[in-house]
Protein backbone atom coordinates (compact mmCIF):
# COMPACT_ATOMS: atom_id res chain seq x y z
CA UNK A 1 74.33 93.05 141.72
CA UNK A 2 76.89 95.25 140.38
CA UNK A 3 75.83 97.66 137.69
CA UNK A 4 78.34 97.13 134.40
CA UNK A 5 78.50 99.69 132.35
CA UNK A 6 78.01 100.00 128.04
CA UNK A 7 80.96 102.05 127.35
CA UNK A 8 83.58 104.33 129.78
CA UNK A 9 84.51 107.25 127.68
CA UNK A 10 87.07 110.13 128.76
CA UNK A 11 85.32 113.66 128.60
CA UNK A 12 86.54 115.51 125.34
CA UNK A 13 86.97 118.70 127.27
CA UNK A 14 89.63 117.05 129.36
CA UNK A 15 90.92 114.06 127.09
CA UNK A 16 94.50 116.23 126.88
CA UNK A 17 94.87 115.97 130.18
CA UNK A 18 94.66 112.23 130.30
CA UNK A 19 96.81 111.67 127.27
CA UNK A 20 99.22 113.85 128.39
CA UNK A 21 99.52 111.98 132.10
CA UNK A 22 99.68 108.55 129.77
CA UNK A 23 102.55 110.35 127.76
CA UNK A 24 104.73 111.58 130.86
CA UNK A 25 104.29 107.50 132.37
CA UNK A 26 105.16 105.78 129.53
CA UNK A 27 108.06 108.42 129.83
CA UNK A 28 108.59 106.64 132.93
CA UNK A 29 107.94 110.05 134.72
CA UNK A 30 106.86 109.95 138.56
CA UNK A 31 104.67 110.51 139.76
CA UNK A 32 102.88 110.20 136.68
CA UNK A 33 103.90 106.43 136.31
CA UNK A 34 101.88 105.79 139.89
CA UNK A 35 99.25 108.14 139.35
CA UNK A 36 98.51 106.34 135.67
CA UNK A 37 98.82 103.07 137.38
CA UNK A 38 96.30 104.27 140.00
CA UNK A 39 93.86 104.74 137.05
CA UNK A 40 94.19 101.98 135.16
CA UNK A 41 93.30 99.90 138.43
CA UNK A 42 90.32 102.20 138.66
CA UNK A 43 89.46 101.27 135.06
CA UNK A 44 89.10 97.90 135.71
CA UNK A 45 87.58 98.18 139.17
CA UNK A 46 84.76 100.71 137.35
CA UNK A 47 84.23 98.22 134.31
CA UNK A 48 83.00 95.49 136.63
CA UNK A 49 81.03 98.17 138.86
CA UNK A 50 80.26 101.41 137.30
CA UNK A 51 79.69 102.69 140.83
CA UNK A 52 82.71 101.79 142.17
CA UNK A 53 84.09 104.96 142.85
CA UNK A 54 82.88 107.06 146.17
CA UNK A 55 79.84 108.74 145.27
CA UNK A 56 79.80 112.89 146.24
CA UNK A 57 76.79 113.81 147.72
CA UNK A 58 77.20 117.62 146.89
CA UNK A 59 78.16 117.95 143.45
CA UNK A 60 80.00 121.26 143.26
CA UNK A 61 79.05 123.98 141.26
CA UNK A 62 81.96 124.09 138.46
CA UNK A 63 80.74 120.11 137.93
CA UNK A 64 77.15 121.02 137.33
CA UNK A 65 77.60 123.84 135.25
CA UNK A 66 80.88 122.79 133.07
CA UNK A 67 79.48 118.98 132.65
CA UNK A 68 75.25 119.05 133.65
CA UNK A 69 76.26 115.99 135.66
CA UNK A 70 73.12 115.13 137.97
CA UNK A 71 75.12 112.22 139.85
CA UNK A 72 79.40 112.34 140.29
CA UNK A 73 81.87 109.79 141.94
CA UNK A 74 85.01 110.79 142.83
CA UNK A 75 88.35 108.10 142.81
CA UNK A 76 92.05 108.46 144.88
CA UNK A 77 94.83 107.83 142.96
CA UNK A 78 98.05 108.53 143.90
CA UNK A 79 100.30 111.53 144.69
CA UNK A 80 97.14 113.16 146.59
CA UNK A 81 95.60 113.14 142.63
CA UNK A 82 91.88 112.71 142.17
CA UNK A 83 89.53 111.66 138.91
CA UNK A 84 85.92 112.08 139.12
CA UNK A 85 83.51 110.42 136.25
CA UNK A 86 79.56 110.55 136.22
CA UNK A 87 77.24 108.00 134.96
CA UNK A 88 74.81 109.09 132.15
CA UNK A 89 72.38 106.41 130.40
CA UNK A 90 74.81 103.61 131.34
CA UNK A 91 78.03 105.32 130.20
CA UNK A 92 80.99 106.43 132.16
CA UNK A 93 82.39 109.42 131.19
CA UNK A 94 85.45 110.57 132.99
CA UNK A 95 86.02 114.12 133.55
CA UNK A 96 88.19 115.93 135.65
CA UNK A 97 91.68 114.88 137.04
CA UNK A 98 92.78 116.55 139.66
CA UNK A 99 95.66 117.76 142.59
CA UNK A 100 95.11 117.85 146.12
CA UNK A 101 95.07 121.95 145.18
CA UNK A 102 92.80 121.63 142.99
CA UNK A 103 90.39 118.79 144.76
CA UNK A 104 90.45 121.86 147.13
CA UNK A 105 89.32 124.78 145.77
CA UNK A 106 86.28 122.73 143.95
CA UNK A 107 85.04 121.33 147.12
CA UNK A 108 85.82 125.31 148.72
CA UNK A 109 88.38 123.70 151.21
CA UNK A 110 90.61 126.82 152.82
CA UNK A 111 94.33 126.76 152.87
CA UNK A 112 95.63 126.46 156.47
């Protein structure tokens, strides 16, 4: 059985970020319009099963100290663009978004 969560919040350290991706697709901006999209699919998807998304095994540091997340699931949208959310007493939150770059130097990936 799926587990449903309360409530899916967006992380008030990076709601900007999120609101400013929604600005630049309703802008009609790409790849923002496919990336936002992408998310709201995820949305959905994560509404019906709260662990929906692929769950990452090693949490990296900046996650752990930045958020205290004990548990974090990571979803692809598209452009090579990332979102990761953790589950806490039955509640989404959403916290980072992320580039390919970025998704990178979090997981300590080297540049070829």
């Amino acid at each position: 059985m799926p587990f449903r969560p309360t409530r899916i919040v967006i992380h008030p350290d990076v709601d900007a970020t999120y609101r400013e991706l929604e600005r630049q697709a309703d802008a009609k901006r790409q790849p923002a319009v496919a990336i936002w999209k992408g998310f709201q699919t995820a949305l959905k998807r994560i509404k019906r099963d709260g662990q929906w998304g692929e769950a990452i095994p090693r949490i990296p540091k900046t996650f752990r100290s930045r958020y205290g997340v004990m548990n974090l699931y990571c979803v692809d949208l598209a452009s090579f663009h990332r979102c990761f959310y953790t589950i806490r007493c039955r509640e989404v939150i959403f916290l980072d978004l992320v580039d390919h770059a970025e998704y990178d130097r979090l997981f300590g990936r080297k540049k070829r």
